[in-house]
N, C-alpha and C. Protein backbone atom coordinates (compact mmCIF):
# COMPACT_ATOMS: atom_id res chain seq x y z
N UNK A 1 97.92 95.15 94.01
CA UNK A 1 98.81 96.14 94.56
C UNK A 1 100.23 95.79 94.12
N UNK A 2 100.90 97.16 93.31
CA UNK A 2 102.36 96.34 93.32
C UNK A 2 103.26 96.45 94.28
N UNK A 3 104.64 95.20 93.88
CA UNK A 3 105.24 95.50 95.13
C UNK A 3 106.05 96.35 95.60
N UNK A 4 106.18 97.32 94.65
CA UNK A 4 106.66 98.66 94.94
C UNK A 4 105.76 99.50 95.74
N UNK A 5 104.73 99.70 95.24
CA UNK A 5 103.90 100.33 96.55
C UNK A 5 103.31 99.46 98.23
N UNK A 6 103.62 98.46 97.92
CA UNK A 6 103.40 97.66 99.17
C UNK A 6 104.14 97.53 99.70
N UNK A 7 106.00 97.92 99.53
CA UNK A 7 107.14 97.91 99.43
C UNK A 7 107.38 99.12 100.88
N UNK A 8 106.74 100.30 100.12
CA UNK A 8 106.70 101.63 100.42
C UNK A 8 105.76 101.71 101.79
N UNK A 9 104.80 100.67 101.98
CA UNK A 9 103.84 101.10 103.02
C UNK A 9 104.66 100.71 104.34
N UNK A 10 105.77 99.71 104.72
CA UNK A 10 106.21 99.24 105.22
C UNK A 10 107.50 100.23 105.70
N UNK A 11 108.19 101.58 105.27
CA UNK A 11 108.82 102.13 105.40
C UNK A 11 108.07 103.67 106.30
N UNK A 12 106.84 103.51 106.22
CA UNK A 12 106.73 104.89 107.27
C UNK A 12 107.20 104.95 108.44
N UNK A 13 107.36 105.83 109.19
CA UNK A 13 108.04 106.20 110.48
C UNK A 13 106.36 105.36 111.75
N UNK A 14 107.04 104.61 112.79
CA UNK A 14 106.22 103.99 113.60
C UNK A 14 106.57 105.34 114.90
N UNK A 15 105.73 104.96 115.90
CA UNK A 15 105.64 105.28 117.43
C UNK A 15 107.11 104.93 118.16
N UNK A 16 107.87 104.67 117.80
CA UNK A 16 109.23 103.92 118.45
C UNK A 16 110.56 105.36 117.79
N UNK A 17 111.12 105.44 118.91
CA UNK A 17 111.86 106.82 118.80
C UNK A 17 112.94 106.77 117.51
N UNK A 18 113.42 105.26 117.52
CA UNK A 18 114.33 105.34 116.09
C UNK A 18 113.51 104.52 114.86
N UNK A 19 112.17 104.52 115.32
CA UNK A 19 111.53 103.49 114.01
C UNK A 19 111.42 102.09 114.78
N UNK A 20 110.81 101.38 113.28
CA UNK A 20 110.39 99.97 113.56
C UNK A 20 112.05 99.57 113.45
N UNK A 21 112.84 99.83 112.23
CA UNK A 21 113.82 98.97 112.01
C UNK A 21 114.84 98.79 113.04
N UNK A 22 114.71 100.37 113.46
CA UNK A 22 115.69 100.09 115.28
C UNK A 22 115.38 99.29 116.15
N UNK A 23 114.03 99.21 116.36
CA UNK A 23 113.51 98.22 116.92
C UNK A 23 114.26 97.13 117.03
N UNK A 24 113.65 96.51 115.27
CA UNK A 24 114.70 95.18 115.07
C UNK A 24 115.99 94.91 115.48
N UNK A 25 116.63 95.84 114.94
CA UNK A 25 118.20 95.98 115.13
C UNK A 25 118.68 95.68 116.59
N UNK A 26 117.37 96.55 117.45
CA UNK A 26 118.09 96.48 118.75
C UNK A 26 118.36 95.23 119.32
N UNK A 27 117.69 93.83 118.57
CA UNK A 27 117.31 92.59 119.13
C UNK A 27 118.15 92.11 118.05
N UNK A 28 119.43 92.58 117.83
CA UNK A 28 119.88 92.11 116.31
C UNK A 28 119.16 91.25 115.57
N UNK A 29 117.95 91.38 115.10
CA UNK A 29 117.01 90.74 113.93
C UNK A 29 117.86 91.64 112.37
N UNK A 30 117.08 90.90 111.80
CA UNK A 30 117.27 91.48 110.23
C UNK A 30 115.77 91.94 110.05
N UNK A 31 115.67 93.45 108.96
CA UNK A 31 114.53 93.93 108.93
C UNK A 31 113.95 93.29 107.45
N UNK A 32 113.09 92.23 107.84
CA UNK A 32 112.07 91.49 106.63
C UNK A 32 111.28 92.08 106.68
N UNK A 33 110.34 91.93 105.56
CA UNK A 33 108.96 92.76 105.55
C UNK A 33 107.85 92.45 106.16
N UNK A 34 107.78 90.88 106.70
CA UNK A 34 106.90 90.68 107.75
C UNK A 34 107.72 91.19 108.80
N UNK A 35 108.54 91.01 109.45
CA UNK A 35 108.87 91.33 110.65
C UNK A 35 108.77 92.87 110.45
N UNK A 36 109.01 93.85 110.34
CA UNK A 36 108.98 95.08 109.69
C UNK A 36 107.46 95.29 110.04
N UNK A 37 106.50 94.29 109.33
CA UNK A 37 104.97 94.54 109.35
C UNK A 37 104.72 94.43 111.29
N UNK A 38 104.92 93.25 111.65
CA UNK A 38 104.96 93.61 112.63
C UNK A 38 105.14 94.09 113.83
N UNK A 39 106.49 94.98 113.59
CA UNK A 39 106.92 95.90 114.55
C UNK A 39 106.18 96.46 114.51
N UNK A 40 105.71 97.14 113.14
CA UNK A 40 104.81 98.56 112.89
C UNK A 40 103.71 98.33 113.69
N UNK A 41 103.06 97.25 114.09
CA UNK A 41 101.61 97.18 114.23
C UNK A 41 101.44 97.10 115.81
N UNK A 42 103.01 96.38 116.02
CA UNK A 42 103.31 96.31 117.47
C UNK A 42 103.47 98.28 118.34
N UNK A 43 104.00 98.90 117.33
CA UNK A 43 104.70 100.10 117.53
C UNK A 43 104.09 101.50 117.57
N UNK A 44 102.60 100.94 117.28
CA UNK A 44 101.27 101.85 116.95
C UNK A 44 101.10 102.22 117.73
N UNK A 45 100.78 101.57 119.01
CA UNK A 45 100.71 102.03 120.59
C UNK A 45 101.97 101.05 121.31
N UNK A 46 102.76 101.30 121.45
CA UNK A 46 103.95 100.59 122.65
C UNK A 46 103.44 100.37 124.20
N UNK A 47 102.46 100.53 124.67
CA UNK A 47 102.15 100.53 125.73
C UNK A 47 100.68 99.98 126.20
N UNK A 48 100.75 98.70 125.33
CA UNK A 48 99.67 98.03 124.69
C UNK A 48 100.29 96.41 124.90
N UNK A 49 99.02 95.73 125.43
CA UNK A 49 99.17 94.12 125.54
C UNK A 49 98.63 93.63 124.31
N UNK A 50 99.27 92.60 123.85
CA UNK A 50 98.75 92.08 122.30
C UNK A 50 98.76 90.80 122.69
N UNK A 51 97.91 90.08 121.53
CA UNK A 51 98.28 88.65 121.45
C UNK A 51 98.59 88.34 119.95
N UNK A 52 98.96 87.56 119.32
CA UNK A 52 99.30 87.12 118.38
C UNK A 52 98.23 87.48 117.06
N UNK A 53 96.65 87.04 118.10
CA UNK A 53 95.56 86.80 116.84
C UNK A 53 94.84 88.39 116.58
N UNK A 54 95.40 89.49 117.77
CA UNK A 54 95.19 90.28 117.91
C UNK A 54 95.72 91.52 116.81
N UNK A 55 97.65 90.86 116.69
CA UNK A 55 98.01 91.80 115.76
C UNK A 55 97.79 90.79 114.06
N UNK A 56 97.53 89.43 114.31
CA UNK A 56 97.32 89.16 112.86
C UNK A 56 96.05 89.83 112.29
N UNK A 57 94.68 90.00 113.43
CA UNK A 57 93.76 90.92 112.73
C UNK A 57 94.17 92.35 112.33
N UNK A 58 94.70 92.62 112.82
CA UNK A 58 95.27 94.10 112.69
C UNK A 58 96.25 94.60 111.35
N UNK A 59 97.06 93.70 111.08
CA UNK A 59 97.73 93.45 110.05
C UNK A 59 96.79 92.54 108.31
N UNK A 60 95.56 92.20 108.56
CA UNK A 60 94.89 91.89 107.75
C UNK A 60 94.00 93.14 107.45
N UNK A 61 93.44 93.78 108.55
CA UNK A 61 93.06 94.95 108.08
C UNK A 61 93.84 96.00 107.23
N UNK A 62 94.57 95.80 107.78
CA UNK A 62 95.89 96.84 107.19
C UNK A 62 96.32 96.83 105.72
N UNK A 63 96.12 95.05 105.25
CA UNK A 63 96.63 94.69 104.07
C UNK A 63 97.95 94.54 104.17
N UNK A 64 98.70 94.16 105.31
CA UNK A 64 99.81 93.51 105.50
C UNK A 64 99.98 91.97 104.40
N UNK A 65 100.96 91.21 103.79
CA UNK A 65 100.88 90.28 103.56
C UNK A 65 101.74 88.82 104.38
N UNK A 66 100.94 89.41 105.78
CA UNK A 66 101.34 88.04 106.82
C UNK A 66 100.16 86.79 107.15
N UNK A 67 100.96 85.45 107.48
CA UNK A 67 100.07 84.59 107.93
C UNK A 67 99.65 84.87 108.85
N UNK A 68 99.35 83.70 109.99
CA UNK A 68 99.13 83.38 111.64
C UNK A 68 100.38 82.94 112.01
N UNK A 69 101.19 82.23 110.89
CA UNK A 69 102.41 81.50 111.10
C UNK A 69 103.16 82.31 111.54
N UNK A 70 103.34 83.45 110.57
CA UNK A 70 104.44 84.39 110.24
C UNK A 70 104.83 85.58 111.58
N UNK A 71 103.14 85.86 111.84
CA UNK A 71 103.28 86.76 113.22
C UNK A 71 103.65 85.78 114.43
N UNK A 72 103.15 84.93 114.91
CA UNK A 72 103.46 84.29 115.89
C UNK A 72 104.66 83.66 115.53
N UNK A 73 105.57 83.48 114.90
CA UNK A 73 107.03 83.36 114.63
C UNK A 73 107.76 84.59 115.37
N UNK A 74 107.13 86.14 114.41
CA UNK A 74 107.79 87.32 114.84
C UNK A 74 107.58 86.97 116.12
N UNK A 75 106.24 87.21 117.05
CA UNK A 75 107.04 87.41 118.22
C UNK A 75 107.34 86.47 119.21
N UNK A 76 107.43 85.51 119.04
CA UNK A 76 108.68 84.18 119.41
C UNK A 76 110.40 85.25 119.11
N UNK A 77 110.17 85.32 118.08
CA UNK A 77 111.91 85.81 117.58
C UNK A 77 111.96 87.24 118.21
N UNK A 78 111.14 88.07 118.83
CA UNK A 78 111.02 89.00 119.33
C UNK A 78 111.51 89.12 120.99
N UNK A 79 110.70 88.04 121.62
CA UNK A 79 110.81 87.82 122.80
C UNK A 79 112.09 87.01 123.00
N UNK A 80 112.65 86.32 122.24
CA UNK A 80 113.58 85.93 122.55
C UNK A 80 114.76 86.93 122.04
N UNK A 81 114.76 87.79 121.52
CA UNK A 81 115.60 88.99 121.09
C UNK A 81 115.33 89.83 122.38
N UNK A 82 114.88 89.76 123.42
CA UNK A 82 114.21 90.62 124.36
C UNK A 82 113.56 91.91 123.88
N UNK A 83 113.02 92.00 122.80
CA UNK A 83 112.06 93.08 122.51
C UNK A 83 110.58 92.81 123.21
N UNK A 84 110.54 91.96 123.56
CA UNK A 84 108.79 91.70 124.12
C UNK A 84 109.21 91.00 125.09
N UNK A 85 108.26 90.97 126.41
CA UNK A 85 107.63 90.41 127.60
C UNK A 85 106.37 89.55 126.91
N UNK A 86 106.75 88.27 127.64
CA UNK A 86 105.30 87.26 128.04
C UNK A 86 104.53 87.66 129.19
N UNK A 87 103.47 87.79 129.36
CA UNK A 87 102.26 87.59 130.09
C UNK A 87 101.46 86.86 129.57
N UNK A 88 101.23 86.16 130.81
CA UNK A 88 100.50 84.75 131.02
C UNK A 88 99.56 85.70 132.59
N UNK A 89 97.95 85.24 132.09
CA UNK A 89 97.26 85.43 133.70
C UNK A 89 97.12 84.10 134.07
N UNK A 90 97.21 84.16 135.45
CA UNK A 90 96.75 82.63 136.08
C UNK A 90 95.88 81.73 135.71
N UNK A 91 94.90 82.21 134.95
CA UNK A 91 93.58 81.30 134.46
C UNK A 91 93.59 81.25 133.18
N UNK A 92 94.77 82.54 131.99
CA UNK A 92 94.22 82.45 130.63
C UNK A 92 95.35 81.59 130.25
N UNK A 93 95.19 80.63 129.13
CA UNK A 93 96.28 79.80 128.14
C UNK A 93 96.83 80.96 127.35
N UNK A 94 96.04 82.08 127.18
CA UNK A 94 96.71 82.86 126.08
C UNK A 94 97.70 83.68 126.10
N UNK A 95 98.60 83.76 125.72
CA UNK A 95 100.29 84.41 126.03
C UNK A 95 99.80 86.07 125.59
N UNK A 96 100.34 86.96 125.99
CA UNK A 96 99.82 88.45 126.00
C UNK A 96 101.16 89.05 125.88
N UNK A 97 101.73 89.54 124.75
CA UNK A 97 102.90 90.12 124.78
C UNK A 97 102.69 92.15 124.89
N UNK A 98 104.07 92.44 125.62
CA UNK A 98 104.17 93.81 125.89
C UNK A 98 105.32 94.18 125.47
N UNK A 99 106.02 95.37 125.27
CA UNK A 99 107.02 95.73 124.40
C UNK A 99 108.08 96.32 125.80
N UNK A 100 109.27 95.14 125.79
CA UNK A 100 109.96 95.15 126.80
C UNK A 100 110.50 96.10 127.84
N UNK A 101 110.76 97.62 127.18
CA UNK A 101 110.59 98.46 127.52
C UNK A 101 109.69 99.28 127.81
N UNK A 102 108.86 99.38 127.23
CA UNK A 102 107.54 100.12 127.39
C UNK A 102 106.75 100.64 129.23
N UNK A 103 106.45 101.29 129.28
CA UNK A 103 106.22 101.68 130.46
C UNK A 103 104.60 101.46 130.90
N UNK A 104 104.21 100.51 131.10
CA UNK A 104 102.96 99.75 131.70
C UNK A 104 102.94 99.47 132.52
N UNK A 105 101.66 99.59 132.98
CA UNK A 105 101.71 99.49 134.64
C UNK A 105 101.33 97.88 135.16
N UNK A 106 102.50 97.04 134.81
CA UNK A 106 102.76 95.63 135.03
C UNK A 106 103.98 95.20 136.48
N UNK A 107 103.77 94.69 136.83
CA UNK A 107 105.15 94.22 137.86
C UNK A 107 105.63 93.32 137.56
């Protein structure tokens, strides 16, 4: 695939009212093409609990070119940009992120 057209897949319009890149912006990030990859994947449904291994499958299907590293970086740099919420359940180790705004029925 070249990287002009793999370039291009990363620029469609997401589920998020100004895009993925607003997204970013809003958390003053810079828009990279992994991070970019995973707004988009984050941005598919906004009102959706993810985990890390959840959107790296999702992004392999896709033909994204991210690690395990790379997503669980994004949303470390996400959540601390306050674009994402942690959830943690009482019994699971596994961190469950939600899109900070998003309207889920969480307390």
């Amino acid at each position: 695939m070249s990287k002009r057209f793999a370039a291009s897949r990363f620029n469609r319009d997401a589920s998020w009212p100004g895009g993925h890149r607003d997204f970013l912006h809003m958390g003053g990030l810079c828009s990279t093409r992994q991070r970019i990859a995973v707004a988009r994947l984050l941005l598919k449904d906004a009102n959706r609990r993810v985990t890390a291994e959840i959107l790296y499958d999702e992004a392999r299907e896709a033909g994204y070119p991210v690690s395990r590293a790379t997503v669980c970086s994004a949303l470390r740099q996400f959540e601390q940009a306050g674009l994402l919420r942690r959830v943690t359940g009482n019994q699971s180790k596994k961190s469950w992120f939600v899109v900070a705004n998003a309207t889920v029925g969480l307390s």
